[in-house]
C-alpha atoms as a PDB file:
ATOM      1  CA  UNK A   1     -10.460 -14.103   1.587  1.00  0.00           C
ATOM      2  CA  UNK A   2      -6.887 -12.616   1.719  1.00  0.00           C
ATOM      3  CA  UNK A   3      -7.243  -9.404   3.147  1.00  0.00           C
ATOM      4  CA  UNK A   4      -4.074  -7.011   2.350  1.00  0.00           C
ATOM      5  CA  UNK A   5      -3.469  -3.659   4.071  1.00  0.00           C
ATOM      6  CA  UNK A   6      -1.695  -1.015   2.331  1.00  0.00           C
ATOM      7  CA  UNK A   7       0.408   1.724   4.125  1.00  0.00           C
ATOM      8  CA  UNK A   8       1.327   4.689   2.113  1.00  0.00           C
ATOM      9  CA  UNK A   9       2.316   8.639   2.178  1.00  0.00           C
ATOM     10  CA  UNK A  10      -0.145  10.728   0.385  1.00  0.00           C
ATOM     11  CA  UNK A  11      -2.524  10.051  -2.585  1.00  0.00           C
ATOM     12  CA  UNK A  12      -1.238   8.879  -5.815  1.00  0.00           C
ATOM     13  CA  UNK A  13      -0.860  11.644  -8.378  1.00  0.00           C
ATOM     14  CA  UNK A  14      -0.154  10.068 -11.067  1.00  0.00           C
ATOM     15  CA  UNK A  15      -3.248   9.501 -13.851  1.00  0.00           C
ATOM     16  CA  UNK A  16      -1.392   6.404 -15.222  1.00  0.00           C
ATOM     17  CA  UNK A  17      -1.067   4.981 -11.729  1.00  0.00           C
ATOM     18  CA  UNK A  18      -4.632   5.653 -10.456  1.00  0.00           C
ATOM     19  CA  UNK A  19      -5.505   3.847 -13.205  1.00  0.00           C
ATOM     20  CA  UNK A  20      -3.590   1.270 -12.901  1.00  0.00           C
ATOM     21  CA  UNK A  21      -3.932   0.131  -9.347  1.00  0.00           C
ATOM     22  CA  UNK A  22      -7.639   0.682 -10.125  1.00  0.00           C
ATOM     23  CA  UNK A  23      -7.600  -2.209 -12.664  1.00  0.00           C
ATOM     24  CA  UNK A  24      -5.357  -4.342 -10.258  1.00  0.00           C
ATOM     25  CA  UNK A  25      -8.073  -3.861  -7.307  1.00  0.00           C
ATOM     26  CA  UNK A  26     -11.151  -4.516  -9.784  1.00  0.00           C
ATOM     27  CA  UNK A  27      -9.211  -7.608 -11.390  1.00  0.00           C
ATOM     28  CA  UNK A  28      -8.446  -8.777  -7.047  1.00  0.00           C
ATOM     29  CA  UNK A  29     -12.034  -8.182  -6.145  1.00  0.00           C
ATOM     30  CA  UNK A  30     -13.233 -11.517  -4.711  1.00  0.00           C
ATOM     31  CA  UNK A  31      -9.822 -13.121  -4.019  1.00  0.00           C
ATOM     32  CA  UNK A  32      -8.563 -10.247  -2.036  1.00  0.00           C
ATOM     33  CA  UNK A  33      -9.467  -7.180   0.135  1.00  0.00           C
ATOM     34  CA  UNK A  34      -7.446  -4.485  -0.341  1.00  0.00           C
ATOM     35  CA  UNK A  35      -7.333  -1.183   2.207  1.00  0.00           C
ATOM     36  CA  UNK A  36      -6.027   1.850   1.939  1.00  0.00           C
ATOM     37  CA  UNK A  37      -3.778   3.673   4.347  1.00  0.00           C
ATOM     38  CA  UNK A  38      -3.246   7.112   3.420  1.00  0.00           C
ATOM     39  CA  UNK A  39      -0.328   9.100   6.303  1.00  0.00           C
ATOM     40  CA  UNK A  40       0.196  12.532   6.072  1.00  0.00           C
ATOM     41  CA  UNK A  41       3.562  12.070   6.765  1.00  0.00           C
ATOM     42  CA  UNK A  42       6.848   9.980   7.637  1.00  0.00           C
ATOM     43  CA  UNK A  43       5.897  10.064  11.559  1.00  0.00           C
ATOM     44  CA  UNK A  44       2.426   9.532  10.490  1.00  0.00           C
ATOM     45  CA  UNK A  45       2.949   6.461   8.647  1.00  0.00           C
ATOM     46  CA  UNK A  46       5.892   5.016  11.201  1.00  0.00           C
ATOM     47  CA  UNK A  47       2.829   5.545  14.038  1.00  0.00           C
ATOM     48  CA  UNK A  48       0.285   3.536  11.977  1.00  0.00           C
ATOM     49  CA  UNK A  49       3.131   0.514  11.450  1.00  0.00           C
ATOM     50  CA  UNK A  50       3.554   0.152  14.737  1.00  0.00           C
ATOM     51  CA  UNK A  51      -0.396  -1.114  15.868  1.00  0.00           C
ATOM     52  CA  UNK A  52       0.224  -3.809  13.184  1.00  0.00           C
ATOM     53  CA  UNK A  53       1.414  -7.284  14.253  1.00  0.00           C
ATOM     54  CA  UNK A  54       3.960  -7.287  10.884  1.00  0.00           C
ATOM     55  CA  UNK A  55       4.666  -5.936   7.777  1.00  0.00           C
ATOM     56  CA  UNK A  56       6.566  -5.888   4.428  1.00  0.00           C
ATOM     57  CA  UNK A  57       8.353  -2.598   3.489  1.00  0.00           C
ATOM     58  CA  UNK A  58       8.921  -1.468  -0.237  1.00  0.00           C
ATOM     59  CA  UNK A  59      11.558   0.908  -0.641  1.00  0.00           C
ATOM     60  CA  UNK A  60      12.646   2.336  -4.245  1.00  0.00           C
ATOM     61  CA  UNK A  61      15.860   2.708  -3.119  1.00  0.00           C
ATOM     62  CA  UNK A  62      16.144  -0.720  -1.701  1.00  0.00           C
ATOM     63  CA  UNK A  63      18.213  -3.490  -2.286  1.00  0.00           C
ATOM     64  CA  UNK A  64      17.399  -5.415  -4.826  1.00  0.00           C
ATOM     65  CA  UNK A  65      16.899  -9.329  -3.526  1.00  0.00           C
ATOM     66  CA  UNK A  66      16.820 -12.611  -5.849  1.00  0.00           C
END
């Protein structure tokens, strides 16, 4: 099983996107383990990044790749 690790700033406040990454973790269950990450902070999240052996960053801001 695909286990996927999810580093992130805070809870989600949204009611839409609760939902909706509820559905997307009950339609993954049995294919892949998902865990949450929740930092506190910038610092926070930088320090929990750094015990892993990689990692893909998302950033809104981003530049968009093809």
């Amino acid at each position: 099983m695909l286990k996927v690790k999810i580093h992130t700033i805070g809870k989600i406040k949204e009611t839409w996107l609760v939902e909706a990454t509820a559905e997307y973790e009950k339609r993954l269950r049995g294919r892949i383990e998902i865990e949450w990450d929740l930092a506190k902070d910038d610092n926070e999240l930088l320090k929990n990044l750094e015990k892993e052996p990689s990692f893909i960053a998302l950033d809104p801001k981003g530049e968009l790749l093809t």
